[in-house]
Protein backbone atom coordinates (compact mmCIF):
# COMPACT_ATOMS: atom_id res chain seq x y z
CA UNK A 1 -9.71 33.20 -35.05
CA UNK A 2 -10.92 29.76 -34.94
CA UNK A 3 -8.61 26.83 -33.16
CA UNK A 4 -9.02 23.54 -33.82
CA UNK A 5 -9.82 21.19 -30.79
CA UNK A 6 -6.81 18.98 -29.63
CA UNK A 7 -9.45 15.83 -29.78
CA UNK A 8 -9.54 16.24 -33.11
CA UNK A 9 -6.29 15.32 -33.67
CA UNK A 10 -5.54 12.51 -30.71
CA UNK A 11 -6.72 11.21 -28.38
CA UNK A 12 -6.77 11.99 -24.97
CA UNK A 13 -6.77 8.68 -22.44
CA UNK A 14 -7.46 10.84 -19.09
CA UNK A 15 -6.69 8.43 -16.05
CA UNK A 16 -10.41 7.49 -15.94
CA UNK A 17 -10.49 5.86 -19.66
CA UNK A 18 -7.45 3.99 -18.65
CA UNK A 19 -9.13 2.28 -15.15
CA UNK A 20 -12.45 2.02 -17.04
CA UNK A 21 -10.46 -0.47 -19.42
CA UNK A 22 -8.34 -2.56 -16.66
CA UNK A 23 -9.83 -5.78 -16.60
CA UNK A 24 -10.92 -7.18 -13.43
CA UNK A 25 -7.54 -9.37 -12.83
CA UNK A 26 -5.91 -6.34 -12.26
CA UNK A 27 -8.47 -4.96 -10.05
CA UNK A 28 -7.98 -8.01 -7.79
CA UNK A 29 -3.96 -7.83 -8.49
CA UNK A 30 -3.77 -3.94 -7.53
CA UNK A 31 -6.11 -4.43 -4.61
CA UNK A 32 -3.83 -7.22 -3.02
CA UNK A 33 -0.47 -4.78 -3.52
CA UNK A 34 -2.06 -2.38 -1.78
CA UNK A 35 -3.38 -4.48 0.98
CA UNK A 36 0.65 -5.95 1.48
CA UNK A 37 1.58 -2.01 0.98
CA UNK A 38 -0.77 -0.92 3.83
CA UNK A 39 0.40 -3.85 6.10
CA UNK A 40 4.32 -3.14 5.09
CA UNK A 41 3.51 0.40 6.41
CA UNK A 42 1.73 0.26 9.24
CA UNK A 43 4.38 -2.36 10.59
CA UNK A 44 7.37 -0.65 9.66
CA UNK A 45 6.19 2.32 12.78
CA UNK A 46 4.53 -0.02 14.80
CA UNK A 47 5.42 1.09 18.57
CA UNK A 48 4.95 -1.58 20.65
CA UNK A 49 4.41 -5.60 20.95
CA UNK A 50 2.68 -8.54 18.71
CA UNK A 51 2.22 -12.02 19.73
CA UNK A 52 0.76 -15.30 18.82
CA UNK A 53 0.22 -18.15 20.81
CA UNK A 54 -1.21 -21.07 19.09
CA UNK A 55 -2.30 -24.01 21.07
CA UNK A 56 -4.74 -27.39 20.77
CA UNK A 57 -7.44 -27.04 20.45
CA UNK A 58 -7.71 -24.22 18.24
CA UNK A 59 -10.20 -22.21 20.42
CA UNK A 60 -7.31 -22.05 22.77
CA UNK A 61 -5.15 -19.46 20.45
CA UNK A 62 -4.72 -16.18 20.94
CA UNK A 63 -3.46 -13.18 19.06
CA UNK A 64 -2.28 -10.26 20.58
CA UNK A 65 -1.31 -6.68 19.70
CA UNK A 66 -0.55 -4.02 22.12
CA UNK A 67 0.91 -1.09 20.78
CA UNK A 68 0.54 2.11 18.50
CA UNK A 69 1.75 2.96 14.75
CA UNK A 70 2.22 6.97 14.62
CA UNK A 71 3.56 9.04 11.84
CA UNK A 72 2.86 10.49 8.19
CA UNK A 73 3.86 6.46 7.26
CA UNK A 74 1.04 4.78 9.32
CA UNK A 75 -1.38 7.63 7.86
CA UNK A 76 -0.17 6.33 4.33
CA UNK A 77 -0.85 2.27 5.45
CA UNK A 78 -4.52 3.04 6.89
CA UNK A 79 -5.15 4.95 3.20
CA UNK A 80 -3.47 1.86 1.13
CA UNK A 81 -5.43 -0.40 3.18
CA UNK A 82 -9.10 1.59 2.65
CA UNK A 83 -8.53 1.62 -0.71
CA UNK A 84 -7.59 -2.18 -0.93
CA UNK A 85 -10.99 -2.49 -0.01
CA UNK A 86 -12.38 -0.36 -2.30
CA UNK A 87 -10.53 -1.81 -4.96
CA UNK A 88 -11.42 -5.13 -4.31
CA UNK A 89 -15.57 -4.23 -4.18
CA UNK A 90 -14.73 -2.54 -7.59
CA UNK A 91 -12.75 -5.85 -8.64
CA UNK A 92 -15.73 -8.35 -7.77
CA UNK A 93 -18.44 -5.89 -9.03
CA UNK A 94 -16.51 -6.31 -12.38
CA UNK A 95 -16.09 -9.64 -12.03
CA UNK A 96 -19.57 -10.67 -11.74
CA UNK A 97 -21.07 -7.92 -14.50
CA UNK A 98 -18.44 -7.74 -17.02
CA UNK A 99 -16.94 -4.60 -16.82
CA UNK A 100 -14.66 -4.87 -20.12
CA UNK A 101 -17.70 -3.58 -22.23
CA UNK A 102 -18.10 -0.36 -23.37
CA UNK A 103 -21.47 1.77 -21.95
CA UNK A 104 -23.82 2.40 -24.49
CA UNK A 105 -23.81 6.39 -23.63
CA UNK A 106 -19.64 5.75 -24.10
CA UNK A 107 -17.28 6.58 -26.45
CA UNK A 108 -17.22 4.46 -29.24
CA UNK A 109 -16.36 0.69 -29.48
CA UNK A 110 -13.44 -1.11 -30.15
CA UNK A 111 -13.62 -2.60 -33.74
CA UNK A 112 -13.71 -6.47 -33.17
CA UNK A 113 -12.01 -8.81 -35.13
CA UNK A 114 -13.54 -9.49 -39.05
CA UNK A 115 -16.02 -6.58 -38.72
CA UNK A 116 -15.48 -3.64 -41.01
């Protein structure tokens, strides 16, 4: 008994189609949320003490942390902040090569506007 394909019918927008049409704004946008998420995280079970001292001349201030972040919540901030960075290489590569256009092995194009 034949069945028909699903595809046929609709059309499937797996998670990949959907970040392969984000345009780079939102690359940069969703890298920076995750950056303030991985900070947020890390801070919020961060054992121990943080300082700043600023003084003049600049070469005279110092930053200091001494301490620890532990837990399934610090785990989750050192992810969110690896994949800031990922995010933003993806968002500059983008940026600079223009990823809104389709690959020429792709799917196929978006009509554009007075083309039949």
């Amino acid at each position: 008994m034949w069945v028909p394909a699903p595809t046929q019918y609709f059309r499937i927008n797996t998670p990949w189609i959907i970040l392969s049409r984000m345009k780079s704004k939102l690359w940069f946008v969703t890298s920076g949320l995750m950056l303030v998420l991985g900070i947020v995280c890390i801070a919020w079970r961060w054992h121990g003490t943080a300082s700043v001292n600023l003084g003049i001349p600049l070469s005279s201030t110092a930053v200091q942390f001494c301490g620890s972040a532990s837990g399934g919540l610090a785990l989750a901030g050192l992810g969110a902040m690896i994949l800031s960075l990922l995010l933003l290489v993806i968002a500059i590569f983008r940026w600079l090569f223009g990823g809104s256009a389709q690959s020429e092995a792709g799917g196929a194009s978006l009509p554009q506007k007075g083309s039949k």
